[in-house]
C-alpha atoms as a PDB file:
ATOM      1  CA  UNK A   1      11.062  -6.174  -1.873  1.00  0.00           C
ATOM      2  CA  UNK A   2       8.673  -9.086  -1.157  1.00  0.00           C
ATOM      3  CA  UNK A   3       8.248  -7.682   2.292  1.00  0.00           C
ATOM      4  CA  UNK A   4       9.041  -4.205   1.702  1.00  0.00           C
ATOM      5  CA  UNK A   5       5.598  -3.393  -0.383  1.00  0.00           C
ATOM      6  CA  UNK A   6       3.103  -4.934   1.959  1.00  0.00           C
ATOM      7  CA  UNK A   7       5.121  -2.427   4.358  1.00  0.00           C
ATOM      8  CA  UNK A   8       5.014   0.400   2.756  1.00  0.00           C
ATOM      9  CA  UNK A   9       1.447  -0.254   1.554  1.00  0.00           C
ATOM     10  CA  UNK A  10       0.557  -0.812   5.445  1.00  0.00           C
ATOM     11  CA  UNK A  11       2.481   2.138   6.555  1.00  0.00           C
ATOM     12  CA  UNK A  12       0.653   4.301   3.978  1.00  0.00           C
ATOM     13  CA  UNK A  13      -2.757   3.156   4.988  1.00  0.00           C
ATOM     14  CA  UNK A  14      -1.680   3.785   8.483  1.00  0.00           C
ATOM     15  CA  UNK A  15      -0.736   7.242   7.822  1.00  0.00           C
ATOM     16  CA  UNK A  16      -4.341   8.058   5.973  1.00  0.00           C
ATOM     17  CA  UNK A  17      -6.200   6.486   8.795  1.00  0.00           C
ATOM     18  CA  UNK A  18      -7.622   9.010  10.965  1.00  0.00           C
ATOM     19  CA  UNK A  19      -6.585   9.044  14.870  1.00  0.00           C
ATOM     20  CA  UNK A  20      -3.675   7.329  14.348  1.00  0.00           C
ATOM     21  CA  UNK A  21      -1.074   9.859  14.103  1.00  0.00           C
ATOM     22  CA  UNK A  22      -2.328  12.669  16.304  1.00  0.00           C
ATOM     23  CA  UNK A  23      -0.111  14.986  14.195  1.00  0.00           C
ATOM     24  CA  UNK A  24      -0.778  14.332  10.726  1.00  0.00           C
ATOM     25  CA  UNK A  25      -4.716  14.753   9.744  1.00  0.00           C
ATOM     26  CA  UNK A  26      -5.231  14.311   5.698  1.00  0.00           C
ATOM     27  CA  UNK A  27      -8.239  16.248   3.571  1.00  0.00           C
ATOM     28  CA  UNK A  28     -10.981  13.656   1.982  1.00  0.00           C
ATOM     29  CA  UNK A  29      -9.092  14.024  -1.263  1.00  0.00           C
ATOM     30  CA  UNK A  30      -5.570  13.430  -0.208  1.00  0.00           C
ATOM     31  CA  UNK A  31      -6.713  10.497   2.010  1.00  0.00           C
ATOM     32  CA  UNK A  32      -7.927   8.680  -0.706  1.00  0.00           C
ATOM     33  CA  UNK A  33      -4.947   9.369  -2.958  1.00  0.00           C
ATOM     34  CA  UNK A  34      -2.476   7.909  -0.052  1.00  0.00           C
ATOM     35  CA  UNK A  35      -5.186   5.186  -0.471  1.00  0.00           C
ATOM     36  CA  UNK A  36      -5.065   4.343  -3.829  1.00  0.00           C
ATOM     37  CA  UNK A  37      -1.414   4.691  -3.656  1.00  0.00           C
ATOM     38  CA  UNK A  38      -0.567   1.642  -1.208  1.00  0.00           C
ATOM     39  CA  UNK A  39      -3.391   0.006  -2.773  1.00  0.00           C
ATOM     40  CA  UNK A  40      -1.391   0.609  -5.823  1.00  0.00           C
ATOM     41  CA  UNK A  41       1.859  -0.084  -4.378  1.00  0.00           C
ATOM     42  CA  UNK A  42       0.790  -4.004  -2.913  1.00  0.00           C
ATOM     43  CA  UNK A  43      -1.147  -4.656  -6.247  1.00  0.00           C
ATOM     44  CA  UNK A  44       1.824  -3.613  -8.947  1.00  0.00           C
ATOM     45  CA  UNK A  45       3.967  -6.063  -6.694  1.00  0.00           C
ATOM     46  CA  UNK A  46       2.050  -8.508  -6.451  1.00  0.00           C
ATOM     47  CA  UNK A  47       0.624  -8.717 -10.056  1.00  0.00           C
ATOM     48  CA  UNK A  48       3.703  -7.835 -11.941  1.00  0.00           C
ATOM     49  CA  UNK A  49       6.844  -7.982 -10.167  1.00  0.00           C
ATOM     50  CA  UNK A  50       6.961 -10.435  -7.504  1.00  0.00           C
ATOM     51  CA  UNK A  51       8.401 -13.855  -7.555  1.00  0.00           C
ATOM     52  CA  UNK A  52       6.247 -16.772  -8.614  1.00  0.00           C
ATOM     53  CA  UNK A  53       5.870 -20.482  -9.215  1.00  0.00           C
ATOM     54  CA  UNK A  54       5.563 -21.397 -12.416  1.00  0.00           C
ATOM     55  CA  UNK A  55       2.770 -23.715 -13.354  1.00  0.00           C
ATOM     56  CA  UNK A  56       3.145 -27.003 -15.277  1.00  0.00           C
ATOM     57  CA  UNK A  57       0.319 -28.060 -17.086  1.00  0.00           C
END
């Protein structure tokens, strides 16, 4: 999973970016949804779920 969100969050932003996939072309709204998706996607793994050091103080 720790490489498998950056991925998907990548291939998302990929997919929304126009020009890149001659056959898929998004409307303004649904581009920025897919946006705020892997946006989504990276930050709820990175923030909550992914593995961490802990911190001695």
């Amino acid at each position: 999973m720790t490489v498998a969100a950056p991925c998907v969050a990548f291939g998302l932003l990929l997919l929304a970016t126009p020009g890149v996939l001659d056959s898929v072309e998004f409307s303004t709204m649904l581009t920025m949804g897919v946006v705020l998706v892997a946006v989504g996607v990276r930050e709820i793994w990175a923030r909550r779920f992914a593995p961490h050091v802990p911190v001695n103080d």
